[in-house]
N, C-alpha and C. Protein backbone atom coordinates (compact mmCIF):
# COMPACT_ATOMS: atom_id res chain seq x y z
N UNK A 1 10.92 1.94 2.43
CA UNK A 1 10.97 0.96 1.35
C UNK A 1 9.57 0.61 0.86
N UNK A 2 8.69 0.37 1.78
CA UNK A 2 7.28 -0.17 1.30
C UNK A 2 6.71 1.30 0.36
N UNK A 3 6.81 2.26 0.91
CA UNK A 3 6.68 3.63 -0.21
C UNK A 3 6.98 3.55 -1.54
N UNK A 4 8.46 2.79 -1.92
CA UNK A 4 8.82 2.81 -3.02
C UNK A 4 7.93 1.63 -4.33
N UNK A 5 7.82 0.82 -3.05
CA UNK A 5 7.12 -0.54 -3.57
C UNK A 5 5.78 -0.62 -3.90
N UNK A 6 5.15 0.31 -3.38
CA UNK A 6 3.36 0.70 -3.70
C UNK A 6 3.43 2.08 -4.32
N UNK A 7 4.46 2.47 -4.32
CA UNK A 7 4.64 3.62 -5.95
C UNK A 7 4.64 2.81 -7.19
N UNK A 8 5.63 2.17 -6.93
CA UNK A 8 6.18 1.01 -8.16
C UNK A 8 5.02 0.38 -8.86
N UNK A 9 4.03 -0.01 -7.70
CA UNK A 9 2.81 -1.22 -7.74
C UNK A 9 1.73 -0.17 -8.75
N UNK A 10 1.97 0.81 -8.06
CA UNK A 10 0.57 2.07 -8.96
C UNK A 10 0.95 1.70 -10.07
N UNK A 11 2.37 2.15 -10.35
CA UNK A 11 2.69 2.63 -11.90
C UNK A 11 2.58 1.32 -13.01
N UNK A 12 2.76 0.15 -12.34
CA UNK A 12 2.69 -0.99 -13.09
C UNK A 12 1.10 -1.39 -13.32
N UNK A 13 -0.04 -1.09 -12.20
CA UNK A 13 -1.10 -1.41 -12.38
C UNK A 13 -1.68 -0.29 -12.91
N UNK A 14 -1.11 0.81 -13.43
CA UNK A 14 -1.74 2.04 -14.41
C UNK A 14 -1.07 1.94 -15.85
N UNK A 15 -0.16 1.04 -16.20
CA UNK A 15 0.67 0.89 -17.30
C UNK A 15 -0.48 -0.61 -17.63
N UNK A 16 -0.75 -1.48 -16.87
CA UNK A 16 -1.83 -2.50 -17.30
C UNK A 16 -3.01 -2.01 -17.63
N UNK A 17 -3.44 -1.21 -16.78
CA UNK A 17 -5.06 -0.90 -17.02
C UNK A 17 -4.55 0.02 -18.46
N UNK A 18 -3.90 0.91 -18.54
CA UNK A 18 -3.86 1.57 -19.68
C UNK A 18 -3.57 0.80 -21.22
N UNK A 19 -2.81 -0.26 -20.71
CA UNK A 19 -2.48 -1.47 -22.11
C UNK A 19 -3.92 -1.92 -22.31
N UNK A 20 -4.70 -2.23 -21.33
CA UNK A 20 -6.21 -2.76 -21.78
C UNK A 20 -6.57 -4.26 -22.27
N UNK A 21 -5.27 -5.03 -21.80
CA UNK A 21 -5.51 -5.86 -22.44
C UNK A 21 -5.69 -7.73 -21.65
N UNK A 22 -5.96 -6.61 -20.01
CA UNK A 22 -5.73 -8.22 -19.12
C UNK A 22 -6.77 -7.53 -17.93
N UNK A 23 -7.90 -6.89 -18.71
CA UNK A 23 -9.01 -6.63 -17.71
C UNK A 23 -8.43 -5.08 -16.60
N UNK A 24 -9.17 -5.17 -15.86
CA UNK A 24 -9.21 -3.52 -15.08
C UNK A 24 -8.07 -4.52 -13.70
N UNK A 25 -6.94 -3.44 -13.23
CA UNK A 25 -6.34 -4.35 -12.23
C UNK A 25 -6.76 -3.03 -10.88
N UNK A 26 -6.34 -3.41 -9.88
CA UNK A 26 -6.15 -2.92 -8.73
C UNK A 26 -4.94 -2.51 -7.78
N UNK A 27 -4.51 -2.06 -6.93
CA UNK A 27 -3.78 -1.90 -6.13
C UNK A 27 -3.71 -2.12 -4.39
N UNK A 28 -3.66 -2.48 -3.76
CA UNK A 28 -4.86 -2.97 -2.27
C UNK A 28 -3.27 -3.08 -1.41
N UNK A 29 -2.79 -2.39 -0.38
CA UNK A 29 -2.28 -3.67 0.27
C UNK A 29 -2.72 -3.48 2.30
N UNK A 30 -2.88 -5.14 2.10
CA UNK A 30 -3.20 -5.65 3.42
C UNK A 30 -2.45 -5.36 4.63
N UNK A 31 -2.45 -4.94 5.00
CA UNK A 31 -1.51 -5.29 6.75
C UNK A 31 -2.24 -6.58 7.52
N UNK A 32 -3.47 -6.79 7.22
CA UNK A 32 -3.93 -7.75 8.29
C UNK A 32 -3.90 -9.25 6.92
N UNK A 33 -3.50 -10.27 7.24
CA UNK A 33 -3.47 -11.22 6.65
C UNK A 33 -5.30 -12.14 6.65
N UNK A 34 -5.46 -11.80 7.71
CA UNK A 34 -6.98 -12.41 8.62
C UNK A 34 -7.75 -11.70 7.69
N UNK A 35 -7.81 -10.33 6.83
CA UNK A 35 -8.83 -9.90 6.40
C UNK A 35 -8.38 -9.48 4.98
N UNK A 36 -7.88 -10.15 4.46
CA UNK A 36 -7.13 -10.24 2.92
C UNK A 36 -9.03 -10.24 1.94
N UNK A 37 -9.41 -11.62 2.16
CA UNK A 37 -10.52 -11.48 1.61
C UNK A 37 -11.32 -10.82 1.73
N UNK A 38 -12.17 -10.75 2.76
CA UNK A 38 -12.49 -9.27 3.37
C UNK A 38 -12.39 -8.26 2.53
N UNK A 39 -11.40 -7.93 2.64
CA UNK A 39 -11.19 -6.40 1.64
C UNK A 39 -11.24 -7.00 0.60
N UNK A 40 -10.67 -7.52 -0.13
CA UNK A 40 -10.92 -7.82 -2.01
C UNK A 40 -12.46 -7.81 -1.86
N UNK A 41 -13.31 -8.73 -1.31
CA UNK A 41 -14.77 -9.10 -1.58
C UNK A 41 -15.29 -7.18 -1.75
N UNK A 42 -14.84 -6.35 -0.28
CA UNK A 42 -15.14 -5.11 -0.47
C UNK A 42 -14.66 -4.03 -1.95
N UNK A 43 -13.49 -4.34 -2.10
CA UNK A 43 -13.30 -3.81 -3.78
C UNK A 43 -13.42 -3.98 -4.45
N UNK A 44 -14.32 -5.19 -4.95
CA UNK A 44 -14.92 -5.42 -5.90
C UNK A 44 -16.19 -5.25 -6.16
N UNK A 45 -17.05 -5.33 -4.55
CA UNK A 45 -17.97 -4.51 -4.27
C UNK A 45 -18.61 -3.63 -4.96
N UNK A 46 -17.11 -2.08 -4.18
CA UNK A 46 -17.11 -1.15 -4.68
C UNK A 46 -17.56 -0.51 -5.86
N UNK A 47 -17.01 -1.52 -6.69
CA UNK A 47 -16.82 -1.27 -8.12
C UNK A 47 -17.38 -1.93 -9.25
N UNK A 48 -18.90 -2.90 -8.33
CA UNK A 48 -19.47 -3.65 -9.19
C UNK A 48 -18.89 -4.45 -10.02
N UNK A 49 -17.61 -4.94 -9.34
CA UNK A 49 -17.61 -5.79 -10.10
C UNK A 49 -16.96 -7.31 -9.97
N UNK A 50 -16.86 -8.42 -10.46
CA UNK A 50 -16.52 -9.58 -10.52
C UNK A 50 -15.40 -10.13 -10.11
N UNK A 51 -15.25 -11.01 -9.59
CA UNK A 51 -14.10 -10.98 -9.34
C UNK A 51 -13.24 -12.53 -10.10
N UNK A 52 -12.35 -12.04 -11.29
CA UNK A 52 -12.17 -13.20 -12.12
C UNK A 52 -10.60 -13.82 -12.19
N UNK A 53 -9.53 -13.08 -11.63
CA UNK A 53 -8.59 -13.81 -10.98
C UNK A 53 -7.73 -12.76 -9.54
N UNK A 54 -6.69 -13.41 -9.23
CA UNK A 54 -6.75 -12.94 -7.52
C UNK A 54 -4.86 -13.43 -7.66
N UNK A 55 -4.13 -12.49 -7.45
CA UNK A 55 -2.71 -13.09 -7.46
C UNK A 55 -2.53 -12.01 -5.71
N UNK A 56 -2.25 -12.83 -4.86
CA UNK A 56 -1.15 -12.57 -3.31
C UNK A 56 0.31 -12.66 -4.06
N UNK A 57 0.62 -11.81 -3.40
CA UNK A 57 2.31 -11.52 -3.58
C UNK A 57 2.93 -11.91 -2.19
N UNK A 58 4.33 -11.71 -1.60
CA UNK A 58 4.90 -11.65 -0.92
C UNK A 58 4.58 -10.74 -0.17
N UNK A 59 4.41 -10.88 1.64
CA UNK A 59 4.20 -9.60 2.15
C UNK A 59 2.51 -9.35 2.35
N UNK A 60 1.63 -9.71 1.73
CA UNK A 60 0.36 -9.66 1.94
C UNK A 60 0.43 -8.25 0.57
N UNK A 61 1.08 -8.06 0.02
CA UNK A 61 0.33 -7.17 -1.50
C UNK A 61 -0.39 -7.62 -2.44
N UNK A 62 -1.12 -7.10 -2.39
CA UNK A 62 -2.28 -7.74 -3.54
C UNK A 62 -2.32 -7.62 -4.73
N UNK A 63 -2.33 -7.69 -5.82
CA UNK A 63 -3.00 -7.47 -7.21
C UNK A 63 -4.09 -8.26 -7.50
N UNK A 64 -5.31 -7.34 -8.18
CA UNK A 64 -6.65 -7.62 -8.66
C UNK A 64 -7.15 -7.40 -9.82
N UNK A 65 -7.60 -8.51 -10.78
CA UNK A 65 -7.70 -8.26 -12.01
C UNK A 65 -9.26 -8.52 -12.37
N UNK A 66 -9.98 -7.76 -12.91
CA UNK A 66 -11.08 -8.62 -13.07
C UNK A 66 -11.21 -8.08 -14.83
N UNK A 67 -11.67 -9.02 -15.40
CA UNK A 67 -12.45 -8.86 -16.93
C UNK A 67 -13.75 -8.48 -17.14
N UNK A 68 -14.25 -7.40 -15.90
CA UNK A 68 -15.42 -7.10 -16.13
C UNK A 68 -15.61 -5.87 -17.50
């Protein structure tokens, strides 16, 4: 089930980034709850870039949006 659900998660955060119109998003998901931030601080890192809003889902899945 979680397979279907971080397929699902790609295709919705590649249908956003491709609309262009709510900043660059991400895909991330946590298993450890303790290091949620942790990793975001690291993917944004990554990618130089900002970090300008932050939505937790159910489950520890992440979505990451930034308006850089």
């Amino acid at each position: 089930m979680d397979r279907a659900k971080h397929q699902a998660a790609r295709r919705w955060v590649s249908a956003v980034n491709h609309w262009g119109q709510l900043g660059t998003w991400a895909f991330h998901a946590c298993r450890d709850p303790q290091k949620v931030i942790e990793e975001i601080k690291g993917i944004m890192n990554s990618d130089g870039q900002s970090l300008s809003e932050l939505k937790v889902g159910a489950g520890a899945d992440t979505a990451i949006s930034s308006n850089a």
